[in-house]
Protein backbone atom coordinates (compact mmCIF):
# COMPACT_ATOMS: atom_id res chain seq x y z
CA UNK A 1 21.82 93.64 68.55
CA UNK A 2 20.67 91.60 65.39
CA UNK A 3 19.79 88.15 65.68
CA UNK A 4 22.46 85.51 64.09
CA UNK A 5 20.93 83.78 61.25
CA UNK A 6 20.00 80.00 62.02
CA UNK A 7 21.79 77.65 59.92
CA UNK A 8 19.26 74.93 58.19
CA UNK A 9 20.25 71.53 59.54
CA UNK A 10 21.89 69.22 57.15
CA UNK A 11 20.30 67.19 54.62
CA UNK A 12 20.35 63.68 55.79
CA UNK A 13 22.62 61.37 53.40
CA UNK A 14 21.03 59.36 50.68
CA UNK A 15 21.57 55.87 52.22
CA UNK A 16 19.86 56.98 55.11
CA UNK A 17 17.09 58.68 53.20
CA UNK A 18 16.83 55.29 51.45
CA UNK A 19 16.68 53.14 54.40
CA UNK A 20 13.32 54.31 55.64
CA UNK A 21 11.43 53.75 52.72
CA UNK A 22 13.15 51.73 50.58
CA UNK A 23 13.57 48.83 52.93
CA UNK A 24 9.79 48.85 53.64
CA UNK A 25 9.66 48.10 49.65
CA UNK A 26 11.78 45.21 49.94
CA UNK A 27 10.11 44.21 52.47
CA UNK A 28 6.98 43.66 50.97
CA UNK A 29 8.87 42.61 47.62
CA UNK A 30 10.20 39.50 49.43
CA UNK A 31 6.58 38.74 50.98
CA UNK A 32 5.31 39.04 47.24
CA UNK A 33 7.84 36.49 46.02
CA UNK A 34 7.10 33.97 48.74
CA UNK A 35 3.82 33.68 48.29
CA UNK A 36 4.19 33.80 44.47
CA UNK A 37 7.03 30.69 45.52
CA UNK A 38 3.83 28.61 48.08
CA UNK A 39 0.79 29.19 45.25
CA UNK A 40 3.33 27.82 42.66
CA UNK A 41 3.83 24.26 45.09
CA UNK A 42 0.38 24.25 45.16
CA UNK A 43 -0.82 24.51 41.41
CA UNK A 44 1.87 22.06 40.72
CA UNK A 45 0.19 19.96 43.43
CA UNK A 46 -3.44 19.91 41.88
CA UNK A 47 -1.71 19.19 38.45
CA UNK A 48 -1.68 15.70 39.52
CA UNK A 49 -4.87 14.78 38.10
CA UNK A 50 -3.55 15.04 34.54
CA UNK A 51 -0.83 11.84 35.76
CA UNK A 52 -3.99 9.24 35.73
CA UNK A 53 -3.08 7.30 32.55
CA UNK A 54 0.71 7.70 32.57
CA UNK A 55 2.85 4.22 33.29
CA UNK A 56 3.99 3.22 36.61
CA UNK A 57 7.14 3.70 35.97
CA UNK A 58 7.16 7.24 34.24
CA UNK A 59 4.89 7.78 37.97
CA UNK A 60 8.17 6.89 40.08
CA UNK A 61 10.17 8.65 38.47
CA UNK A 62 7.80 12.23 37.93
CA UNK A 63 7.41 11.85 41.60
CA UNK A 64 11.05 11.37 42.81
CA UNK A 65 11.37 14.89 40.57
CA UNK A 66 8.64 16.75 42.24
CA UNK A 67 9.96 15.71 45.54
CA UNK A 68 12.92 17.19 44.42
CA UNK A 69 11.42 20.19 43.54
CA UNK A 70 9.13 20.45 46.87
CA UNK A 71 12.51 20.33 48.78
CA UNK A 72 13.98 23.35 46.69
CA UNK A 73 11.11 25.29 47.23
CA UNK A 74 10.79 24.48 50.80
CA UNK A 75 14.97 25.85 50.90
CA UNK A 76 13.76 28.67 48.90
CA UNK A 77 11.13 29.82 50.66
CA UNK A 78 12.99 29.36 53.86
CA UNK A 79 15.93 31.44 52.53
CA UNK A 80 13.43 34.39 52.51
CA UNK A 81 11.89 34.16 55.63
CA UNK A 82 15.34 34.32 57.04
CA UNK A 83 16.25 37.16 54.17
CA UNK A 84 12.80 38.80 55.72
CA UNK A 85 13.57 38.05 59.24
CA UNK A 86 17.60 39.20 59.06
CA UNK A 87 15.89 42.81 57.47
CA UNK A 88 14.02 43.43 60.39
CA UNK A 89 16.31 42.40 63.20
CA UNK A 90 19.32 44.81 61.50
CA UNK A 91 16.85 47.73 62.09
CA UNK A 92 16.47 48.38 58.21
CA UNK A 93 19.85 48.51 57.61
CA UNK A 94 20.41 50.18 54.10
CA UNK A 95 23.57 48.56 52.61
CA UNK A 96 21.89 44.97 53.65
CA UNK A 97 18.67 45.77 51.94
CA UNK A 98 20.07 47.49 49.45
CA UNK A 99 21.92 44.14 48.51
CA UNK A 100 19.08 42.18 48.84
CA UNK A 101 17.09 44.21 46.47
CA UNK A 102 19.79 43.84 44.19
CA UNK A 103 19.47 40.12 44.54
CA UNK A 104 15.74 39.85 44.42
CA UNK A 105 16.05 42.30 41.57
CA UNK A 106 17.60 39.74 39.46
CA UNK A 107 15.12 36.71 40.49
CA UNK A 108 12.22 38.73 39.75
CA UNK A 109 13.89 40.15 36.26
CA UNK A 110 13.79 36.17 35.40
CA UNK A 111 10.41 35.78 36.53
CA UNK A 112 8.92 38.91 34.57
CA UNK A 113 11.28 37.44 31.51
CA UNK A 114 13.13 41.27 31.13
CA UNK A 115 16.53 39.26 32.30
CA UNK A 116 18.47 36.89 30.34
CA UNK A 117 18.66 33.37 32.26
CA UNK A 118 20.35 30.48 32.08
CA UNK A 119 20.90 26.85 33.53
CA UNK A 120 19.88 23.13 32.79
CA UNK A 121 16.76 22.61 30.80
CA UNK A 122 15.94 21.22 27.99
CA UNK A 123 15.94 22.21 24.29
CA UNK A 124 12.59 21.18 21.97
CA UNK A 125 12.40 21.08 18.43
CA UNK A 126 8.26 20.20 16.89
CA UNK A 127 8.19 19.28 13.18
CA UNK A 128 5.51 19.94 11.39
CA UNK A 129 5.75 18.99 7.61
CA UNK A 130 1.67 19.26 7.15
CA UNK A 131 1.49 22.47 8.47
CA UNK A 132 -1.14 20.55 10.69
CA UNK A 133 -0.01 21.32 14.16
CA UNK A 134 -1.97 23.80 15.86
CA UNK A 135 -0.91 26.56 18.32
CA UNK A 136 -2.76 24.63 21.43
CA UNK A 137 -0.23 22.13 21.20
CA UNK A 138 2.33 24.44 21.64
CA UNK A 139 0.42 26.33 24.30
CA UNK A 140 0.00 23.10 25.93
CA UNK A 141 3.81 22.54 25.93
CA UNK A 142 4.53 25.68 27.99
CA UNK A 143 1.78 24.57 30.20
CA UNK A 144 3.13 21.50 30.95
CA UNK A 145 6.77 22.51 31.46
CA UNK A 146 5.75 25.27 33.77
CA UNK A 147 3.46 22.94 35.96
CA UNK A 148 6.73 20.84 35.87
CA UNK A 149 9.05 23.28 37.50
CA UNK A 150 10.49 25.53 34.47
CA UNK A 151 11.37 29.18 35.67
CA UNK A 152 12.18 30.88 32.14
CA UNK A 153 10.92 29.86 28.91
CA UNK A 154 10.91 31.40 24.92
CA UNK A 155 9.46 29.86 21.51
CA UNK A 156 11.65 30.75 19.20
CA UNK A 157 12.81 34.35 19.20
CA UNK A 158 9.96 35.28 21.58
CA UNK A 159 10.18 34.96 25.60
CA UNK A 160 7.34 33.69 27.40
CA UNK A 161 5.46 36.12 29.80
CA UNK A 162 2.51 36.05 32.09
CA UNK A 163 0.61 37.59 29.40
CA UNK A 164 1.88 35.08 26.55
CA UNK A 165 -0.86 34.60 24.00
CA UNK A 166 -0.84 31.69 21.05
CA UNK A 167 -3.63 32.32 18.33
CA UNK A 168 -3.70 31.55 14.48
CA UNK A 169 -3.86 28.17 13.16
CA UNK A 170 -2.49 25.39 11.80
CA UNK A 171 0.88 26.02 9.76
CA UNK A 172 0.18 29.63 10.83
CA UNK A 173 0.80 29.96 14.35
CA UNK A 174 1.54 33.67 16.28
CA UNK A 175 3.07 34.46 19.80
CA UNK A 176 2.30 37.77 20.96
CA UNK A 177 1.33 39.41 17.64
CA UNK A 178 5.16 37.54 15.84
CA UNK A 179 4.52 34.67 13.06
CA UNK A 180 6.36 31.22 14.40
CA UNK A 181 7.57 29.34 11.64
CA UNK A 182 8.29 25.54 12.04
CA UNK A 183 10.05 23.89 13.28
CA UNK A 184 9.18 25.57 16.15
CA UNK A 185 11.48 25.45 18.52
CA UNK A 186 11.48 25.36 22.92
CA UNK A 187 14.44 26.49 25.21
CA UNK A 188 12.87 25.98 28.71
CA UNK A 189 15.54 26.64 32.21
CA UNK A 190 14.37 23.68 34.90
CA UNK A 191 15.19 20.27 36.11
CA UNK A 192 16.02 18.24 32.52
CA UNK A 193 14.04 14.98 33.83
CA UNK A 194 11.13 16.49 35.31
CA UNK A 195 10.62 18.66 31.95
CA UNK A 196 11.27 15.83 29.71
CA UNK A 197 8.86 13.17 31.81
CA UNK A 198 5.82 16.08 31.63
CA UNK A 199 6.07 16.52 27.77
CA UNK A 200 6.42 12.33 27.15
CA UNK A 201 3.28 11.74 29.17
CA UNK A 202 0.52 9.46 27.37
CA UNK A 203 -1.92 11.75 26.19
CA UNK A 204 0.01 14.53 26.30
CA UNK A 205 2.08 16.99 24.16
CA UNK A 206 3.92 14.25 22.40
CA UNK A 207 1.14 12.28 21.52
CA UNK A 208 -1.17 15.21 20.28
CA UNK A 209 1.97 16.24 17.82
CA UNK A 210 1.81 12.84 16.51
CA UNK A 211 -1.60 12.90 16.03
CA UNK A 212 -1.02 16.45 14.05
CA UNK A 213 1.69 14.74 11.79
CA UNK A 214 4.24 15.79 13.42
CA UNK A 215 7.47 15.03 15.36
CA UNK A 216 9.23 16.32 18.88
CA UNK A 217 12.14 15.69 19.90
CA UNK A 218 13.24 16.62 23.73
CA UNK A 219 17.71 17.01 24.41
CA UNK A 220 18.10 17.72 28.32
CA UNK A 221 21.25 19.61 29.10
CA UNK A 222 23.49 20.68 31.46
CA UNK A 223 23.15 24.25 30.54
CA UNK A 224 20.81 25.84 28.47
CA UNK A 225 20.51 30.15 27.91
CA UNK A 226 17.05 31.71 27.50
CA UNK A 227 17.99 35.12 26.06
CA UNK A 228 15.19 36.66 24.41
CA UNK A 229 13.96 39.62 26.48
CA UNK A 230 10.17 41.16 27.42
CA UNK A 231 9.69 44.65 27.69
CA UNK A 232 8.52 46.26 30.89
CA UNK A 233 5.07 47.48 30.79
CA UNK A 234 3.94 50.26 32.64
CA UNK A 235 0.91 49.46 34.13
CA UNK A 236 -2.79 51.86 33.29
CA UNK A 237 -3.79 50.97 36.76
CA UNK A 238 -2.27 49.56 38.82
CA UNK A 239 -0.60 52.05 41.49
CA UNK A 240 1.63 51.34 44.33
CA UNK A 241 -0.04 50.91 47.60
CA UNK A 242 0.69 53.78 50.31
């Protein structure tokens, strides 16, 4: 009598293929983004050494706005330790992570600049009838709204990245290999105050384009939309750890 053949057991569905591995991923994509979140409060913390000369007044009120912003990231970080914490307790379930990934997705897609993004900000317009104004200044714009809270910025048609790059000269500035003609305009997402106390400064970005012959002038809105896109890179070296 002949042996009857042995079925092969059944192939395991895709969500629960998915929820082994691909919640570990998650995982460690939500630690990523709240320690990006904690090293953020902190380099806005040591920027305080640049607020020596400013007024009294413009003081107040740049520190009322950081408050602000140290409670939202204190929320935000808290959201995802309990995002992190909720993961582990459901035993990996896939439908929850797989919604969270789609969430984080999005948040990080803002942060990378490959996303569109919108919300209050403020809108900046530099002048620069001499052709004198050089691309530091505008370097040290994005510098000073990022240390004062703004999440998605672009220069004209160009979206600002990690690996954003001003070089030329005066009257002849480039952004990541693309000629900027003036007026060269801002469109920054982030609290309108905070962004528009940072640039106003003494000593800072408004006084330098003076300096430079030139003019700025800051609109804080309700809504602004930051739509120019980066491309994803694929990284030469960088592998994922195993």
């Amino acid at each position: 009598m002949t042996d009857a053949p042995v079925e092969p057991d059944p192939e395991p569905p895709a969500q629960s293929r998915w929820s082994g591995g691909g919640a570990h991923v998650l995982i460690a994509a939500l630690c990523a983004l709240l320690g990006f979140a904690v090293v953020l409060q902190v380099q806005r913390t040591a920027a305080g050494d640049t607020l020596a000369a400013a007024r009294p007044d413009d003081l107040v009120q740049i520190l009322d706005e950081l408050q602000r912003r140290e409670d939202d990231l204190n929320s935000e970080i808290a959201g995802l330790q309990e995002s992190l914490g909720r993961l582990q307790r459901s035993g990996e379930s896939s439908e929850e992570a797989l919604a969270e990934a789609q969430r984080q997705s999005a948040a990080l897609g803002i942060l990378t600049g490959t996303v569109p993004a919108t919300g209050p900000g403020v809108s900046i317009v530099i002048n620069d009838p001499d052709g004198r104004v050089p691309p530091e200044v505008l370097l040290d714009a994005i510098q000073e709204l990022r240390n004062a809270g703004a999440e998605a910025f672009q220069v004209g048609p160009v979206r600002i990245g990690v690996d954003s790059a001003f070089t030329g000269s005066g009257g002849a500035v480039v952004l990541d290999g693309r000629a900027l003609t003036a007026p060269y305009t801002i469109t920054a997402v982030g609290d309108p105050p905070t962004l528009a106390a940072a640039l106003a400064i003494p000593g800072g970005v408004l006084d330098t384009v003076r300096r430079a012959g030139g003019t700025m002038d800051v609109t804080q809105s309700d809504r602004v939309t930051v739509d120019a896109l980066r491309q994803p890179r694929e990284p030469l070296y960088a592998r994922p750890a195993q």
